[in-house]
Protein backbone atom coordinates (compact mmCIF):
# COMPACT_ATOMS: atom_id res chain seq x y z
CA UNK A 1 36.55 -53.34 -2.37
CA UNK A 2 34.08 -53.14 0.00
CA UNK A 3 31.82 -49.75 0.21
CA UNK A 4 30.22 -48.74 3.17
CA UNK A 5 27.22 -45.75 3.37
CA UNK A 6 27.70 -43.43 6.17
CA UNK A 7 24.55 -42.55 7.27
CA UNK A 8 22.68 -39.27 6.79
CA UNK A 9 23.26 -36.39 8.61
CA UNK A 10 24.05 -38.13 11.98
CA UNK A 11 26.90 -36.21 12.22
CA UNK A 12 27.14 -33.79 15.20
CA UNK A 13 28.48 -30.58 13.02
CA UNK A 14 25.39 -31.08 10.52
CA UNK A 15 22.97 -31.42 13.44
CA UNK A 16 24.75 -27.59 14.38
CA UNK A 17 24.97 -26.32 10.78
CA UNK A 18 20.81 -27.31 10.78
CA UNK A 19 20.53 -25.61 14.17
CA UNK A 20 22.26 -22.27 12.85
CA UNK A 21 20.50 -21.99 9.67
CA UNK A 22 17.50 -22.61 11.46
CA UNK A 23 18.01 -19.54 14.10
CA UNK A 24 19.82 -17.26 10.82
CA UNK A 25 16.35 -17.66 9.28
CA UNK A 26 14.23 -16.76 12.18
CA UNK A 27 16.90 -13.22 12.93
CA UNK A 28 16.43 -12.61 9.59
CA UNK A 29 12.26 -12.69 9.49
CA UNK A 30 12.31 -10.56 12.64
CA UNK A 31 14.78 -8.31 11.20
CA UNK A 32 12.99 -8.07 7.71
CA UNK A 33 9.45 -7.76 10.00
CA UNK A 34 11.69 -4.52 12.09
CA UNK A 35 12.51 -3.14 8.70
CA UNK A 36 8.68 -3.40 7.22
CA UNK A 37 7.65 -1.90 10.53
CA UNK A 38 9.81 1.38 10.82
CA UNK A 39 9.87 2.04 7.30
CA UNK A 40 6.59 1.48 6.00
CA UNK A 41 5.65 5.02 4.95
CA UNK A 42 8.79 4.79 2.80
CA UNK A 43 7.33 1.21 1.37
CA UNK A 44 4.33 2.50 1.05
CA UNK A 45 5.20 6.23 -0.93
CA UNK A 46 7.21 3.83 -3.15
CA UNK A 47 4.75 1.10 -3.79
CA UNK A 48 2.02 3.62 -4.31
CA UNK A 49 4.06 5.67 -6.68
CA UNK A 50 5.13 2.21 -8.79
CA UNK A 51 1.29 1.55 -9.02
CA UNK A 52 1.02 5.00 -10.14
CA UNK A 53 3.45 5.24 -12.84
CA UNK A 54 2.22 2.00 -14.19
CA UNK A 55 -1.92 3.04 -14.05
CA UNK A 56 -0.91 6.01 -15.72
CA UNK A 57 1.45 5.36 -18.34
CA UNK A 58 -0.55 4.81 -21.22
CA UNK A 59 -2.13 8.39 -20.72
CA UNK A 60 1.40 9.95 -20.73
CA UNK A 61 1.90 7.56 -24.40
CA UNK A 62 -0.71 9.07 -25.83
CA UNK A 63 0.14 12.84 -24.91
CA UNK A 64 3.61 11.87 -25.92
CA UNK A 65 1.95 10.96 -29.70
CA UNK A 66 0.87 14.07 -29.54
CA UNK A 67 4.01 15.95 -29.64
CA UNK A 68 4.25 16.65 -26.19
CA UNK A 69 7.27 15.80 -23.92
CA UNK A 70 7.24 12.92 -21.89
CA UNK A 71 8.25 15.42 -18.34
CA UNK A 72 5.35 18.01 -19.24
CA UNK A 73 2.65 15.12 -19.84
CA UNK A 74 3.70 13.68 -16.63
CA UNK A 75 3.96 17.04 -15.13
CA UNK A 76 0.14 17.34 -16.92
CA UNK A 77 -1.44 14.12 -15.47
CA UNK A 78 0.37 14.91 -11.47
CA UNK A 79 -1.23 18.52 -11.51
CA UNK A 80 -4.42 17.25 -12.84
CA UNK A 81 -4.53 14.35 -10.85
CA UNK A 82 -4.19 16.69 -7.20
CA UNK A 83 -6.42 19.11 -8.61
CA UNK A 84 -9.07 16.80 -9.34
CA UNK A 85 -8.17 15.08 -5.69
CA UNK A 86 -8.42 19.06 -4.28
CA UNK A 87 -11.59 19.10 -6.40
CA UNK A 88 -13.22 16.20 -4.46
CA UNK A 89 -11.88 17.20 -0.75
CA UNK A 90 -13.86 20.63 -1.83
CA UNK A 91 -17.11 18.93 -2.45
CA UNK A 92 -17.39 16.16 -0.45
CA UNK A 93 -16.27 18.81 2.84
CA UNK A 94 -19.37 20.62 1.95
CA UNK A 95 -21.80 17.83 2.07
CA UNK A 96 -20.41 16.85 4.49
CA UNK A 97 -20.60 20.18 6.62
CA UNK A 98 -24.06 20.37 5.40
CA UNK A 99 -24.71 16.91 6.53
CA UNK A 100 -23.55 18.00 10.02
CA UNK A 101 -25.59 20.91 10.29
CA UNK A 102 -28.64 19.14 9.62
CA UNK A 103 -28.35 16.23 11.60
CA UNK A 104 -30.33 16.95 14.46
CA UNK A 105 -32.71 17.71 12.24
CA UNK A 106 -32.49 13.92 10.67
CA UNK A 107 -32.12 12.64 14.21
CA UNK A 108 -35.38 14.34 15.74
CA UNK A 109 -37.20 12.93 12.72
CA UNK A 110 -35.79 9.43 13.42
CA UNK A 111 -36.70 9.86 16.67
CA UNK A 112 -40.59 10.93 16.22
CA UNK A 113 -40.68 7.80 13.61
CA UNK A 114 -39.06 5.41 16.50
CA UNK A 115 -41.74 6.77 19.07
CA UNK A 116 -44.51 6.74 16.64
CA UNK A 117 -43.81 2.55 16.13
């Protein structure tokens, strides 16, 4: 018997099938880029409360050693956590309203040292 090789992908259907998958892949980036576009604040509140949970685990172990539940040391570390980020917004908005009320101040000096050169 005699066996003869067809030859690779020559075939009109396969040249089609390539075609297809090709164009299926490219709807499919757009869509996934459509997706990532109009819900990226929902990405984003879930990837930064993944990074969260993970940073702060250990924290939540060791209050969990010490006989406290698991939901009130997580319930601990989230209040503590916004005040100490309420904490910082407190400060650093008074520097930097103090900042702004003394900048002309800073700039006329500035100024006098720029003329003076």
């Amino acid at each position: 018997m005699v066996e003869t090789a067809l030859p690779f992908s020559t075939l009109p259907s396969d040249k089609m099938l390539s075609r297809i998958t090709i164009l299926l892949f490219i709807l499919v980036a757009g869509l996934l880029t459509v997706f990532g576009y109009y819900a990226s604040s929902i990405c984003i509140t879930v990837i930064l409360a993944g990074f969260l949970a993970i940073l702060f685990d250990p924290v939540v172990v060791i209050l969990e050693k010490m006989h406290l539940p698991r939901s009130v040391a997580a319930a601990g570390i989230v209040l503590a956590g916004m005040s100490l980020v309420g904490l910082l917004g407190y400060v650093l908005y008074g520097k930097a309203m103090s900042f702004a009320e003394e900048l002309p101040v800073y700039a006329s000096k500035v100024q006098q040292t720029i003329e003076l050169n």
